[in-house]
Protein backbone atom coordinates (compact mmCIF):
# COMPACT_ATOMS: atom_id res chain seq x y z
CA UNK A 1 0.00 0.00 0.00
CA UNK A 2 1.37 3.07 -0.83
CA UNK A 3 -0.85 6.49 0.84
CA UNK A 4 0.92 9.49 0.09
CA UNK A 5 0.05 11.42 2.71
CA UNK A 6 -0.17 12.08 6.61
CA UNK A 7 -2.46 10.08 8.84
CA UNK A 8 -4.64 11.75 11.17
CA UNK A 9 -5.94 10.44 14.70
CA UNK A 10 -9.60 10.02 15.30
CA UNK A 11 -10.72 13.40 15.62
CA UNK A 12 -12.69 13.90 19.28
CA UNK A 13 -13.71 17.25 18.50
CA UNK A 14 -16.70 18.45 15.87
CA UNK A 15 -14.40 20.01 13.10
CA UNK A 16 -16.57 22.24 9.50
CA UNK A 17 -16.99 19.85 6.76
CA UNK A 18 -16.53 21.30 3.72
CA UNK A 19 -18.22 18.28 2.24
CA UNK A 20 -20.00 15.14 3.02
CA UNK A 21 -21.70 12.10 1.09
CA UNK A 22 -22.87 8.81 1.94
CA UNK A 23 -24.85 8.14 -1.64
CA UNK A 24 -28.06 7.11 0.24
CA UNK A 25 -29.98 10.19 -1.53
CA UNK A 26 -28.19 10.11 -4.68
CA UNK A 27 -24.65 10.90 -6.16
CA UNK A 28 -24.00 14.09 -3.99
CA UNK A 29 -23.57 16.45 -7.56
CA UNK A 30 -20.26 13.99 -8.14
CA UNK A 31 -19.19 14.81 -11.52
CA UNK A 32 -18.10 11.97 -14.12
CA UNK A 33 -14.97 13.40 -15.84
CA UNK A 34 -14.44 12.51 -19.35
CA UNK A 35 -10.80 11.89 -19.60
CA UNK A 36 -11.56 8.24 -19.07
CA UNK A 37 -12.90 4.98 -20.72
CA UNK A 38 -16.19 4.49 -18.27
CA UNK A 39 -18.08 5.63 -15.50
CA UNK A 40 -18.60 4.92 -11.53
CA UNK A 41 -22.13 3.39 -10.60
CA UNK A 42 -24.31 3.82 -7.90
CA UNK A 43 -24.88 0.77 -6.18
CA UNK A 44 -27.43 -0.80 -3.67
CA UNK A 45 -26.45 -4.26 -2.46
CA UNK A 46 -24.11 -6.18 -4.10
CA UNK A 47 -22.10 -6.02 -7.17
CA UNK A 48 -23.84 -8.00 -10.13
CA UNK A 49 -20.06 -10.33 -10.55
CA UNK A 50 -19.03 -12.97 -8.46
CA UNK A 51 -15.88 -12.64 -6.40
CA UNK A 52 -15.24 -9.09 -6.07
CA UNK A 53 -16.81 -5.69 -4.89
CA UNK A 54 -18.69 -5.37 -1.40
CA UNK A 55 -22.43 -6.69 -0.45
CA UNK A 56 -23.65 -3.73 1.00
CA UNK A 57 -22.26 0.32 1.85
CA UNK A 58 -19.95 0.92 4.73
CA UNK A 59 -23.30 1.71 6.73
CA UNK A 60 -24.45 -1.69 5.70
CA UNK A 61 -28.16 -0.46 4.38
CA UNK A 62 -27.20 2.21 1.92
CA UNK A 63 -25.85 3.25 -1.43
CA UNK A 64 -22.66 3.38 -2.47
CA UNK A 65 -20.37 4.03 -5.78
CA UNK A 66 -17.94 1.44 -7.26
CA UNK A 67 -16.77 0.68 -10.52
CA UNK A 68 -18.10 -2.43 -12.31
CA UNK A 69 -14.53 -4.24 -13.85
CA UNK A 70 -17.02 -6.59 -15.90
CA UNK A 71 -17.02 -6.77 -20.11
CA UNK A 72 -16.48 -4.55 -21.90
CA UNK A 73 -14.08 -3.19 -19.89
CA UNK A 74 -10.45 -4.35 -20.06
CA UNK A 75 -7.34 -4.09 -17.77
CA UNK A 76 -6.09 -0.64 -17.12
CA UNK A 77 -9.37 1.38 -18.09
CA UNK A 78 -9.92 3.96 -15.82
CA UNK A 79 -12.98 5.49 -14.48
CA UNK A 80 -12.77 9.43 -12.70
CA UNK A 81 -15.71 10.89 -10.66
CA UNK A 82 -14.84 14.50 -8.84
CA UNK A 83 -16.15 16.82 -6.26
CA UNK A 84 -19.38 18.95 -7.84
CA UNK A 85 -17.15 22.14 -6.41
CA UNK A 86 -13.82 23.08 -5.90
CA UNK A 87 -12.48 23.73 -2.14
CA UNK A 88 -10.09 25.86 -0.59
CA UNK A 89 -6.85 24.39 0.68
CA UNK A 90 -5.32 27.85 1.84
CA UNK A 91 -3.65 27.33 4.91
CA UNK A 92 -3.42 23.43 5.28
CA UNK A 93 -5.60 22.16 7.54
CA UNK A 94 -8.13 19.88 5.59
CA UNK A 95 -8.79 16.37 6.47
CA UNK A 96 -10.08 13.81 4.16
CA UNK A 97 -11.68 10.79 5.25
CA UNK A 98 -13.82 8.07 3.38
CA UNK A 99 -14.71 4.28 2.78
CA UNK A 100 -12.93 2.13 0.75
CA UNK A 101 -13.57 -1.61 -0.65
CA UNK A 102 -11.35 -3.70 -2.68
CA UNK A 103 -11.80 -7.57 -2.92
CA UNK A 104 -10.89 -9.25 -5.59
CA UNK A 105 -7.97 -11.84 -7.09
CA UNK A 106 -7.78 -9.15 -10.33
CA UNK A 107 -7.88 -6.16 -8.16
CA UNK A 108 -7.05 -2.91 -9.55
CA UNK A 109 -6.01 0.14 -7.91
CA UNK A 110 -7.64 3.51 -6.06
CA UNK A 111 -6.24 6.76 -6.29
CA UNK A 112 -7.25 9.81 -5.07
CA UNK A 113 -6.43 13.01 -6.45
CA UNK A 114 -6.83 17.50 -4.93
CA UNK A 115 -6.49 19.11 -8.34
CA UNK A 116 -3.29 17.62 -10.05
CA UNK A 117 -1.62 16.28 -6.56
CA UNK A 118 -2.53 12.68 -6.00
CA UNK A 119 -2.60 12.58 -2.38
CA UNK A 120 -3.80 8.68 -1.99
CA UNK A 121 -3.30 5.52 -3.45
CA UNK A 122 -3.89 2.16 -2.53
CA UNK A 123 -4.14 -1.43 -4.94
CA UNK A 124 -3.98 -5.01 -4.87
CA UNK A 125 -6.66 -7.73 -3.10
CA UNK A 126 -7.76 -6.54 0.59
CA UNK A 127 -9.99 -9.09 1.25
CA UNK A 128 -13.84 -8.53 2.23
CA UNK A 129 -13.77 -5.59 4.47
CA UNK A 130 -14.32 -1.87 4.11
CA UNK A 131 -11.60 -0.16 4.73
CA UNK A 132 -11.03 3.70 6.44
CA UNK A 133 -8.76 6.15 4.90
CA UNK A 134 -8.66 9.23 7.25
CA UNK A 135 -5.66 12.10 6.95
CA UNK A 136 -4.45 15.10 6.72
CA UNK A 137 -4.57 16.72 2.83
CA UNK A 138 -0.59 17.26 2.20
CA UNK A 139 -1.86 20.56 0.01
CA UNK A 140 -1.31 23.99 1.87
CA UNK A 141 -2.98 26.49 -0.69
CA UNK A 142 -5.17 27.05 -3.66
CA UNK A 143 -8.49 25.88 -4.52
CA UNK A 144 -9.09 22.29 -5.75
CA UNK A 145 -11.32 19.55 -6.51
CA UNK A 146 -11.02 16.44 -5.26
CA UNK A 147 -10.69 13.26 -8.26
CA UNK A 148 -11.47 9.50 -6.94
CA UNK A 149 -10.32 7.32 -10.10
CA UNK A 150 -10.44 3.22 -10.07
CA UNK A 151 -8.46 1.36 -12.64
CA UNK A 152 -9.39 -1.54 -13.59
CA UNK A 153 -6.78 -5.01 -12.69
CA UNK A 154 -6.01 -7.75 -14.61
CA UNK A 155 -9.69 -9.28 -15.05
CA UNK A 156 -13.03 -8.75 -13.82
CA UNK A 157 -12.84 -9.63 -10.13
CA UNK A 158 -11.91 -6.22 -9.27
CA UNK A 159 -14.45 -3.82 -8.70
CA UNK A 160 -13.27 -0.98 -6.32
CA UNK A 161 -16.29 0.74 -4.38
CA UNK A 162 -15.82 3.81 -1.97
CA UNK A 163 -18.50 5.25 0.52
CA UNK A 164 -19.16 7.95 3.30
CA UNK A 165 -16.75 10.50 2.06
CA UNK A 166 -16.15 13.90 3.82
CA UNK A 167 -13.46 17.00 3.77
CA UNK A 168 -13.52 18.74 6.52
CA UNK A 169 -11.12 21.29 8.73
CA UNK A 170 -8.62 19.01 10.73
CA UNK A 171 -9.54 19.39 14.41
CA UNK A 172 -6.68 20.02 17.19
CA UNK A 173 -6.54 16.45 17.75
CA UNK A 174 -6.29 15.05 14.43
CA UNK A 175 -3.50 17.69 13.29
CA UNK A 176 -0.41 16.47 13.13
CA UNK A 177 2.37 17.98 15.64
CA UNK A 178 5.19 19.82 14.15
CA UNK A 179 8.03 18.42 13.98
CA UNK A 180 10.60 18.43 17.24
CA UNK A 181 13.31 21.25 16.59
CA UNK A 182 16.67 19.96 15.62
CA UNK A 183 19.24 19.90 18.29
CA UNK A 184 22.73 19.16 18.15
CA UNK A 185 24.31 16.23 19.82
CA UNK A 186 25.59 16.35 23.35
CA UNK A 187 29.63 15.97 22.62
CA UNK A 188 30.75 13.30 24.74
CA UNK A 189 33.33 14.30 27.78
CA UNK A 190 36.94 14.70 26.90
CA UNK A 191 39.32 12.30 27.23
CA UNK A 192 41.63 12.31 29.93
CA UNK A 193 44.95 10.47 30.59
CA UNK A 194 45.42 8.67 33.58
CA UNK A 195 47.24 11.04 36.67
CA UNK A 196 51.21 10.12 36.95
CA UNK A 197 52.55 9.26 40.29
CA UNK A 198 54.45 11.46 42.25
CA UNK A 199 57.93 11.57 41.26
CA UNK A 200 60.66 10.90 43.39
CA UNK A 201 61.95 13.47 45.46
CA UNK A 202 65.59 14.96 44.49
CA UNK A 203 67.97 13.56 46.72
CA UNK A 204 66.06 10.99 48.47
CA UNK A 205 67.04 7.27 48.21
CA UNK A 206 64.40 5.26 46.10
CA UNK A 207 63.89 1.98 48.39
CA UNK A 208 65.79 -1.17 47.71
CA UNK A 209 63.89 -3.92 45.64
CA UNK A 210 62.26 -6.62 48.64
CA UNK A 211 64.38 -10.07 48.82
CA UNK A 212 63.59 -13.42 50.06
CA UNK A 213 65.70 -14.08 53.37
CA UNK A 214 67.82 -17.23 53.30
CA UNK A 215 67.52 -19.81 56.27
């Protein structure tokens, strides 16, 4: 797994969403792009192919979007929804969290994209679980939209499905600290050499060597 980015705590505190969608009422104004070969689906239940994508939402009784890896798609095609409006990032402190599902032996891979910066990425067969990505947006200014694109793996066991999804201001709990401040090294104490004895005093007679007595 590769997640370029920072990952946040569990927030404890309410922090402004920006944005939030769970599908349940409809697509949330998510906007197909068109620089790609098909679309993401709304879903209910599970995925019409055996093998792969999730039985139900995160929630487990809603809607949810995924991308349906079945003919006449083929590996690599790419499908790109975005964000119906474009958020500020001025300042750094946005948080990104959403739902994630990727089971399958032909899985595929998820990235996720603020404008042109692709700030998440994940791929492979995770098993049959729902999975949370929740961190800090590694973009400090400007205003962007946010991209989810699945590409499709080697077959069609890998439909990639993604739920719940809300931007919102990082709380102080869920920021991440600054770095500590560099600090040079303690140097080690000096070496010393060992302290001579006392010479012998000028004049004085050093003491004879001891010898055994003879009987």
């Amino acid at each position: 797994m590769l997640v370029i980015a920072v990952l946040c705590l569990a927030a404890t505190a309410l922090a402004a969403q920006d944005f939030s969608c769970n599908f349940d009422s409809g697509n949330c104004g998510f906007i197909q792009r068109t620089d790609d070969k098909f679309d993401w689906t709304r879903q209910f239940g599970d995925t019409p192919s055996w093998d792969t994508g999730p039985f139900t939402d995160a929630s487990g009784s809603g809607h949810y979007m995924y991308t349906e890896a079945s003919y006449p798609r083929r590996p690599g095609d790419n499908a790109k929804i975005e964000t119906p409006k474009a958020y500020s990032f001025d300042g750094g402190n946005k948080c990104l969290r959403f739902y994630y599902y990727m089971y399958g032996a032909d899985m595929g891979t998820l990235k996720v994209y603020v404008g042109n910066k692709m700030i998440f990425e994940d791929y492979g067969d995770l098993g049959e679980f729902w999975y949370t990505a929740d961190f800090f947006v590694p973009v400090s200014q400007g205003t962007h939209k946010i991209i989810f694109e699945g590409i499709i793996g080697s077959g069609y066991r890998s439909d990639i499905a993604i739920d719940d999804i809300v931007l919102e201001d990082c709380s102080s709990s869920n920021t991440p600290p600054p770095p500590p401040p560099t600090q040079a090294p303690t140097p080690p104490p000096p070496t010393q050499a060992p302290t001579p004895p006392p010479p012998v005093t000028d004049g004085a007679t050093p003491p004879p060597p001891s010898v055994a007595k003879e009987n």
